[in-house]
C-alpha atoms as a PDB file:
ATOM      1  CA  UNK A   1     -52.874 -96.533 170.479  1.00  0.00           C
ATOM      2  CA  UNK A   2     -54.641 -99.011 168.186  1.00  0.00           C
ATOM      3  CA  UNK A   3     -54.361 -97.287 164.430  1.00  0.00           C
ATOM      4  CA  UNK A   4     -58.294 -97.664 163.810  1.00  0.00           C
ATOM      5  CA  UNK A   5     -59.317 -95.997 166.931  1.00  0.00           C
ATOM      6  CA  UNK A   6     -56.763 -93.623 166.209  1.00  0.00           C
ATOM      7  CA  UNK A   7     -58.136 -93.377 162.537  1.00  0.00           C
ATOM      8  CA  UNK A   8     -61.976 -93.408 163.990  1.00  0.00           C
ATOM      9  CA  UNK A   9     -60.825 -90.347 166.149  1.00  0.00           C
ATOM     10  CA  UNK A  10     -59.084 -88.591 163.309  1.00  0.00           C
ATOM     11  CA  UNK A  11     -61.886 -88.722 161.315  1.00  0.00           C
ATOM     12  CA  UNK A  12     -64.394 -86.914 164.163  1.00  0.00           C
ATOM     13  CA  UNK A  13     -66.409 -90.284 165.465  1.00  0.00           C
ATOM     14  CA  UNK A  14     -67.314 -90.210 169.009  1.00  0.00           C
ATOM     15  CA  UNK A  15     -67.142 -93.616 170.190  1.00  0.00           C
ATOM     16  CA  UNK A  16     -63.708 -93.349 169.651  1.00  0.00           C
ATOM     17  CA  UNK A  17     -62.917 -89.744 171.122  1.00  0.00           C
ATOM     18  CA  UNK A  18     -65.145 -90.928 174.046  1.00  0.00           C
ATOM     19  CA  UNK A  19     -62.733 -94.305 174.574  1.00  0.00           C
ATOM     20  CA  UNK A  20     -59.717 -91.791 174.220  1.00  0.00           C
ATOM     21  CA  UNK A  21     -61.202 -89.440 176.790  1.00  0.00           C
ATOM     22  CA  UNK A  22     -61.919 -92.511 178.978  1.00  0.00           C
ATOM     23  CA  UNK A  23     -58.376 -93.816 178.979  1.00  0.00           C
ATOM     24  CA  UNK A  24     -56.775 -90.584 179.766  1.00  0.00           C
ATOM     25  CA  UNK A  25     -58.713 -89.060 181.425  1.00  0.00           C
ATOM     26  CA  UNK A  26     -57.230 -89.318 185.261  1.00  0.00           C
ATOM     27  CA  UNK A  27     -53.440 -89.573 184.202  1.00  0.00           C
ATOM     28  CA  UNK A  28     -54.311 -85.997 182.418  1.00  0.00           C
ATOM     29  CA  UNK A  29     -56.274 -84.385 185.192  1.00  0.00           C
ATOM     30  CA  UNK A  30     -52.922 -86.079 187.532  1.00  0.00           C
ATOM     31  CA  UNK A  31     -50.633 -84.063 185.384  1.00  0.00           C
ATOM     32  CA  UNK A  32     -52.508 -80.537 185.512  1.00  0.00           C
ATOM     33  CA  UNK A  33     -53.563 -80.771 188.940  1.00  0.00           C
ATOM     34  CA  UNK A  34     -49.616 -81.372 190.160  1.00  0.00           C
ATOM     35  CA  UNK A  35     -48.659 -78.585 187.651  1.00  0.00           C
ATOM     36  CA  UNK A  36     -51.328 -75.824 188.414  1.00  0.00           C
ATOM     37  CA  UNK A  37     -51.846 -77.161 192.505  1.00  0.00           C
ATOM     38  CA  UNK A  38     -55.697 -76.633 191.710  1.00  0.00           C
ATOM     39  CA  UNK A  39     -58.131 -79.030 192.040  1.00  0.00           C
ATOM     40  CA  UNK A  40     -60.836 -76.816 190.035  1.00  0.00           C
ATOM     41  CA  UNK A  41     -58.087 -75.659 188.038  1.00  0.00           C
ATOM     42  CA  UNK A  42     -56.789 -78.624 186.807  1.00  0.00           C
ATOM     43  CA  UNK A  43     -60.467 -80.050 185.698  1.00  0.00           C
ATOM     44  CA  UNK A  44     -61.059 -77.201 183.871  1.00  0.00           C
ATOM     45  CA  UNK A  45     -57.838 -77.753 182.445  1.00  0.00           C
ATOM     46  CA  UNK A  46     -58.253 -81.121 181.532  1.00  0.00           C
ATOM     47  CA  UNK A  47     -60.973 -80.600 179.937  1.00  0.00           C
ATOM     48  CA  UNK A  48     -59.491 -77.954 177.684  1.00  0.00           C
ATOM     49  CA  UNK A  49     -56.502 -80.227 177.041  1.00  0.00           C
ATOM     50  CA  UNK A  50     -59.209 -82.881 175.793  1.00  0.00           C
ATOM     51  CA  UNK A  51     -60.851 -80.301 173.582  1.00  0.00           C
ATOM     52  CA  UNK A  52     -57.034 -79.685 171.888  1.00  0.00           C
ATOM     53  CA  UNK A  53     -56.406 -82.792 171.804  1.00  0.00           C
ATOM     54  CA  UNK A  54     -59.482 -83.535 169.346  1.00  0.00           C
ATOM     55  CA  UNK A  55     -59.059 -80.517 167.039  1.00  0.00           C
ATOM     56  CA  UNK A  56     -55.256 -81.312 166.849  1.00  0.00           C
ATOM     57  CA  UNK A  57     -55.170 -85.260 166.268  1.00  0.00           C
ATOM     58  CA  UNK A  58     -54.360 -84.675 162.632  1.00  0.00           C
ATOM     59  CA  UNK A  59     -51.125 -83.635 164.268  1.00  0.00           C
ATOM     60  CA  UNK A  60     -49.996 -86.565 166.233  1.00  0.00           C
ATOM     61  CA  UNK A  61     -48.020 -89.504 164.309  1.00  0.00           C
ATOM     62  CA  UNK A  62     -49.328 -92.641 164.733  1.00  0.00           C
ATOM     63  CA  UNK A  63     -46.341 -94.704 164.418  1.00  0.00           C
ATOM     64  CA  UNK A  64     -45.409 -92.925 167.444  1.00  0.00           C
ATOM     65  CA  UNK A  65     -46.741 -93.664 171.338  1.00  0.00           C
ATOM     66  CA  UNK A  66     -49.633 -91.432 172.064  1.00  0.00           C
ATOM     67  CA  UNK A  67     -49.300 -90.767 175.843  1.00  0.00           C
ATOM     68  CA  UNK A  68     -46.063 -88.528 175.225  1.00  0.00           C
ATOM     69  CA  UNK A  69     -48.294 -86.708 172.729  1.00  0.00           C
ATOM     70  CA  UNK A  70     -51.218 -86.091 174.860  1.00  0.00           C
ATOM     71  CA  UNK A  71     -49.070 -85.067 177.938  1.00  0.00           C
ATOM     72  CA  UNK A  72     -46.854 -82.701 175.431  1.00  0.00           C
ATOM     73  CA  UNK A  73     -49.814 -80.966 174.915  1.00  0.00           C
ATOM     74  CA  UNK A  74     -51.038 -81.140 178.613  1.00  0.00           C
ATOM     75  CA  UNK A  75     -47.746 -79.795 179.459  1.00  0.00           C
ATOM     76  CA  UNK A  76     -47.612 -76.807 176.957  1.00  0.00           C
ATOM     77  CA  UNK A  77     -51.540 -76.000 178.160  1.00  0.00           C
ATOM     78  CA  UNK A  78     -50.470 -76.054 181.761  1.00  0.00           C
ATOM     79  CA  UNK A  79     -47.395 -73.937 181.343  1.00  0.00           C
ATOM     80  CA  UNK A  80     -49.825 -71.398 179.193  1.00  0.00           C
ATOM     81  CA  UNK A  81     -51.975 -71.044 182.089  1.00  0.00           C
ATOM     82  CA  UNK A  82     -49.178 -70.610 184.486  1.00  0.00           C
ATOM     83  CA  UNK A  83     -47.759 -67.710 182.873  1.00  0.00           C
ATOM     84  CA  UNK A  84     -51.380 -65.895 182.610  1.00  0.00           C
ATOM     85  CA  UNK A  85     -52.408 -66.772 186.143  1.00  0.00           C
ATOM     86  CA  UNK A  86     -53.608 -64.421 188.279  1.00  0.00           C
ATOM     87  CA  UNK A  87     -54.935 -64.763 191.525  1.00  0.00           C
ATOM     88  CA  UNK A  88     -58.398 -66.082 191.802  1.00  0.00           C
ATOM     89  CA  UNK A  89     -59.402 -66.697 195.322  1.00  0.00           C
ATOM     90  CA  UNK A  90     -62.141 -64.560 196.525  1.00  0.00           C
ATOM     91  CA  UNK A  91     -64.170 -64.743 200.126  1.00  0.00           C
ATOM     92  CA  UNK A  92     -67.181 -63.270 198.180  1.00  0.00           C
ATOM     93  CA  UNK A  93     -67.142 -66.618 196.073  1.00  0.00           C
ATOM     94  CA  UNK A  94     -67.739 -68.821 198.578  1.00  0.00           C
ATOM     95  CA  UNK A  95     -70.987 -70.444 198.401  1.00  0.00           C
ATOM     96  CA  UNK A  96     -74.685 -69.246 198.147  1.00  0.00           C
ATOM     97  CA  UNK A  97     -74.844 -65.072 199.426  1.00  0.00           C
ATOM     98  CA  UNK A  98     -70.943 -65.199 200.335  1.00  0.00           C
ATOM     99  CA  UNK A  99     -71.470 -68.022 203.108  1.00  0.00           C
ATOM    100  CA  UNK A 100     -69.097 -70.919 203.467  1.00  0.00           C
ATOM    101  CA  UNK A 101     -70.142 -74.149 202.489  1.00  0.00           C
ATOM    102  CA  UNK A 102     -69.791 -77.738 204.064  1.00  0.00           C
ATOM    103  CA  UNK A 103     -69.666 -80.618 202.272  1.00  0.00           C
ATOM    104  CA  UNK A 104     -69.624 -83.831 204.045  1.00  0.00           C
ATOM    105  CA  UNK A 105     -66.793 -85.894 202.905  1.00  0.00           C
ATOM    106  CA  UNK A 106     -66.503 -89.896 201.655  1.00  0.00           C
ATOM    107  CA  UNK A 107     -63.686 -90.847 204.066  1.00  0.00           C
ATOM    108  CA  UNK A 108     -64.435 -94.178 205.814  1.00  0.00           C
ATOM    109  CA  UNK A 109     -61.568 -92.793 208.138  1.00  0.00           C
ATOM    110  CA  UNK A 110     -61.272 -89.196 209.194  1.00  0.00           C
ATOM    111  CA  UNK A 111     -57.844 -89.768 210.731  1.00  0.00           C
ATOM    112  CA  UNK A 112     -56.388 -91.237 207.397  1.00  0.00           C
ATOM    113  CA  UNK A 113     -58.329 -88.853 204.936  1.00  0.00           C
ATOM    114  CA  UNK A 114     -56.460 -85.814 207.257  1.00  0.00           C
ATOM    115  CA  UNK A 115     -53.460 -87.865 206.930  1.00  0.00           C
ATOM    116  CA  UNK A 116     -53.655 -88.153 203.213  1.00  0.00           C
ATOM    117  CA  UNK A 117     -54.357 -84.307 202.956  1.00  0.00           C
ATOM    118  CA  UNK A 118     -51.521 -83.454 204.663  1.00  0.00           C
ATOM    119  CA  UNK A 119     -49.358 -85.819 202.904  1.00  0.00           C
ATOM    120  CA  UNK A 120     -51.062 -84.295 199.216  1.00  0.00           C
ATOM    121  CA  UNK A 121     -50.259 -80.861 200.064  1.00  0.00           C
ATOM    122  CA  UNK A 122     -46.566 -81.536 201.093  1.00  0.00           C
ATOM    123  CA  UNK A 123     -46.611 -82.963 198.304  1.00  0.00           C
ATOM    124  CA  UNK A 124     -47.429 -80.364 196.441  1.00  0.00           C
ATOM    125  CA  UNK A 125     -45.227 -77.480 198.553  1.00  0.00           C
ATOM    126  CA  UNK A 126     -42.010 -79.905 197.362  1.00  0.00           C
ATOM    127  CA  UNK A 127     -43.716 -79.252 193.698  1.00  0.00           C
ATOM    128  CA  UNK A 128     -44.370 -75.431 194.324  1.00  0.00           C
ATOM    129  CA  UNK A 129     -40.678 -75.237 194.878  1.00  0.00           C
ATOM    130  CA  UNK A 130     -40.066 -76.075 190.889  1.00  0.00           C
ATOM    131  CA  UNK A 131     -40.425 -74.435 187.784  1.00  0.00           C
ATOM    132  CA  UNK A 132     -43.576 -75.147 185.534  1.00  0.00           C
ATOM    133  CA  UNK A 133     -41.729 -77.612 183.214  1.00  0.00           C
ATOM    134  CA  UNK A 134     -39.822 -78.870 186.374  1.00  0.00           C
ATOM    135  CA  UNK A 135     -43.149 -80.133 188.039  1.00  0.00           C
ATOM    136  CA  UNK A 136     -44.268 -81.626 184.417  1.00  0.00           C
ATOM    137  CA  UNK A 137     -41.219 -84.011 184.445  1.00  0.00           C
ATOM    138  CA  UNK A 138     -41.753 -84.924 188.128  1.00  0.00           C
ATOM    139  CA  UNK A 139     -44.808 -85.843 187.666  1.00  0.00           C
ATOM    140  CA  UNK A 140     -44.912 -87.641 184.395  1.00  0.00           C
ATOM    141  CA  UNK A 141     -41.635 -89.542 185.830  1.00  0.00           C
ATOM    142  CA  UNK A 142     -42.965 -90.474 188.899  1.00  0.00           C
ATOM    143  CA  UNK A 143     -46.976 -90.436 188.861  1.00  0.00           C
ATOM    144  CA  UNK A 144     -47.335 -91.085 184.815  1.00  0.00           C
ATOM    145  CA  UNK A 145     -44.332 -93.954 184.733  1.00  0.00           C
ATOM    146  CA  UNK A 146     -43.129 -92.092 181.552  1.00  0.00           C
ATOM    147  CA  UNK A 147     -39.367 -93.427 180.021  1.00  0.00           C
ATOM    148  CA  UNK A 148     -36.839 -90.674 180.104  1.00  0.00           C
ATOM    149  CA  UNK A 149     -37.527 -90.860 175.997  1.00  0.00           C
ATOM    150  CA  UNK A 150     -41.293 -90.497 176.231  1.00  0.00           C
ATOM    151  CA  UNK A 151     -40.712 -87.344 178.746  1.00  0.00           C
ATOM    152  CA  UNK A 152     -38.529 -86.056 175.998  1.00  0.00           C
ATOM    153  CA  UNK A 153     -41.250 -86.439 173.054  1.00  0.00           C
ATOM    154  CA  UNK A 154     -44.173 -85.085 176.185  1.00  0.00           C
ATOM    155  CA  UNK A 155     -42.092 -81.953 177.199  1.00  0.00           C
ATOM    156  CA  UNK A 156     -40.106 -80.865 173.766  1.00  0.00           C
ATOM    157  CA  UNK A 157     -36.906 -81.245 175.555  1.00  0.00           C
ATOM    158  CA  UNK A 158     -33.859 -83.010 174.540  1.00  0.00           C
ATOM    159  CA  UNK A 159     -33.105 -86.620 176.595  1.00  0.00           C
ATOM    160  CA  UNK A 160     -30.083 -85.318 178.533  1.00  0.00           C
ATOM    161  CA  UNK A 161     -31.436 -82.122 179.033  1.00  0.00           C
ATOM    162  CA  UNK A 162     -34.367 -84.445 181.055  1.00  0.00           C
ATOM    163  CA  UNK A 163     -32.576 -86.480 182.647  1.00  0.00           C
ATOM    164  CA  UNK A 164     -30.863 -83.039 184.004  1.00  0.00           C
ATOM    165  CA  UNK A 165     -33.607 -81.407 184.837  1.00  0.00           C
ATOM    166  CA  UNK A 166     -35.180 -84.418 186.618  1.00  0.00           C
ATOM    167  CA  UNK A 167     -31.820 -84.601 188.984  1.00  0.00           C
ATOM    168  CA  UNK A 168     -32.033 -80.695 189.550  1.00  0.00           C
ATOM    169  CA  UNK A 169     -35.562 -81.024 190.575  1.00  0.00           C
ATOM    170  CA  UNK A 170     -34.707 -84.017 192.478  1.00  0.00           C
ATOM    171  CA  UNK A 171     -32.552 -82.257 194.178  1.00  0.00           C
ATOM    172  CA  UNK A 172     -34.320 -78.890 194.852  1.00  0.00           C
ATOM    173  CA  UNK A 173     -37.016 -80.981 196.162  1.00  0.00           C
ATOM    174  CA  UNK A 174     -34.854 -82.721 198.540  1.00  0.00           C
ATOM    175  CA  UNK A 175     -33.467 -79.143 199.380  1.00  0.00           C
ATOM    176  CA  UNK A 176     -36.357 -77.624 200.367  1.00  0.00           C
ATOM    177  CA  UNK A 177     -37.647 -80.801 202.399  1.00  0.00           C
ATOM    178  CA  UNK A 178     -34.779 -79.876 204.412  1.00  0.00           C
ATOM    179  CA  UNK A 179     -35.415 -76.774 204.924  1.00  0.00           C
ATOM    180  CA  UNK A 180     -39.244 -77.777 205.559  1.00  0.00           C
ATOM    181  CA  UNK A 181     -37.756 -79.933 208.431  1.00  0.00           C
ATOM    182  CA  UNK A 182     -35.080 -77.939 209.639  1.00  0.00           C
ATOM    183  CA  UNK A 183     -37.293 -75.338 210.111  1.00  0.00           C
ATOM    184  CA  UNK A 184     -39.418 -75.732 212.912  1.00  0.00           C
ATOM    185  CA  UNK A 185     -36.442 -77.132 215.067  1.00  0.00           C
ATOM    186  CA  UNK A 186     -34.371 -73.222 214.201  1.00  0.00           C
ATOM    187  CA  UNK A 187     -38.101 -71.503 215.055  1.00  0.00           C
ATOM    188  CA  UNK A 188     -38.039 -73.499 218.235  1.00  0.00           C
ATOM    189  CA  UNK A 189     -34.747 -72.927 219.353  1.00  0.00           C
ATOM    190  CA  UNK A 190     -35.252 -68.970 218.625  1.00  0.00           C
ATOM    191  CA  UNK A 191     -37.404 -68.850 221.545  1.00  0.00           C
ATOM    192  CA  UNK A 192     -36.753 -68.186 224.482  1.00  0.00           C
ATOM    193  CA  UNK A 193     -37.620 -71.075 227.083  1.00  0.00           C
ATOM    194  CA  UNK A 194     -40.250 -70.670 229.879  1.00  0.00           C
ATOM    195  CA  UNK A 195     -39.004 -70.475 233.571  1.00  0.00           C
END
């Protein structure tokens, strides 16, 4: 981050928050929604992570990349939020009186926006499947482009114990893929055949 917008920021002006915000803004709201699996969620999250970030920027070294910063304390919020969730889905919240709501969708192509849905919530299944701080270095590794060093300074964890955890969840992921595959083949063979 360049030192006088970090300094402007530090020192409260909004200008400078805003073009923080603005920067950040979707690789932060990437990192909570694949942590929390919520679009609404995550936003809120986001937003909360934002709100941190400004009254905690006295906090963050300069002389030291920002993005680990930010996403260490994206991480930490997510993982908070994870531990108090509770379940939050209710059929009398849906809409005006109760009722269901449609909202037309943007999707030039209704074949590849069902495509992409089902390819985003596979997605996030394979994530499901990890632990909290698991999912954080998955997706700051993969979706973020963070160095095995930068996921270090982001998560509070120690370099080898990332690189670790990143093969373990590598491999869990793979595991359960498997299983996701495998699975419909064993259900299929279970039944009996027609005659």
């Amino acid at each position: 981050m360049d030192i006088r917008l970090f300094q402007a920021a530090k020192r409260g002006e909004e200008t400078a928050l805003e073009q923080i915000i603005t920067q950040y803004q979707r690789p932060v709201y990437a990192l909570c929604y694949r942590m929390l699996g919520n679009a609404a969620e995550a936003e809120d999250a986001a937003q909360e992570v934002f709100i941190k970030m400004m009254t905690k920027i006295h906090t963050y070294d300069p002389s030291r990349p920002f993005a680990p910063w930010l996403f260490r304390v994206a991480t930490n919020h997510c993982r908070d939020r994870l531990r108090r969730r509770r379940p939050v889905f209710s059929l009398e919240e849906g809409g005006e009186e109760g009722a269901w709501e449609w909202m037309p969708g943007n999707a030039v192509n209704p074949e590849a926006a069902v495509e992409a849905k089902e390819e985003a919530e596979a997605v996030r299944r394979l994530l499901e499947c990890l632990s909290p701080m698991d999912r954080a270095l998955v997706t700051l590794f993969y979706w973020q482009g963070l160095s095995y060093a930068e996921m270090a300074e982001a998560t509070g964890l120690t370099l080898s114990a990332v690189k670790s955890r990143l093969f373990r969840a590598r491999r869990e992921m793979a595991r359960h893929l498997r299983r996701e595959i495998l699975q419909p083949e064993v259900s299929h063979a279970a039944q009996p055949r027609p005659r």
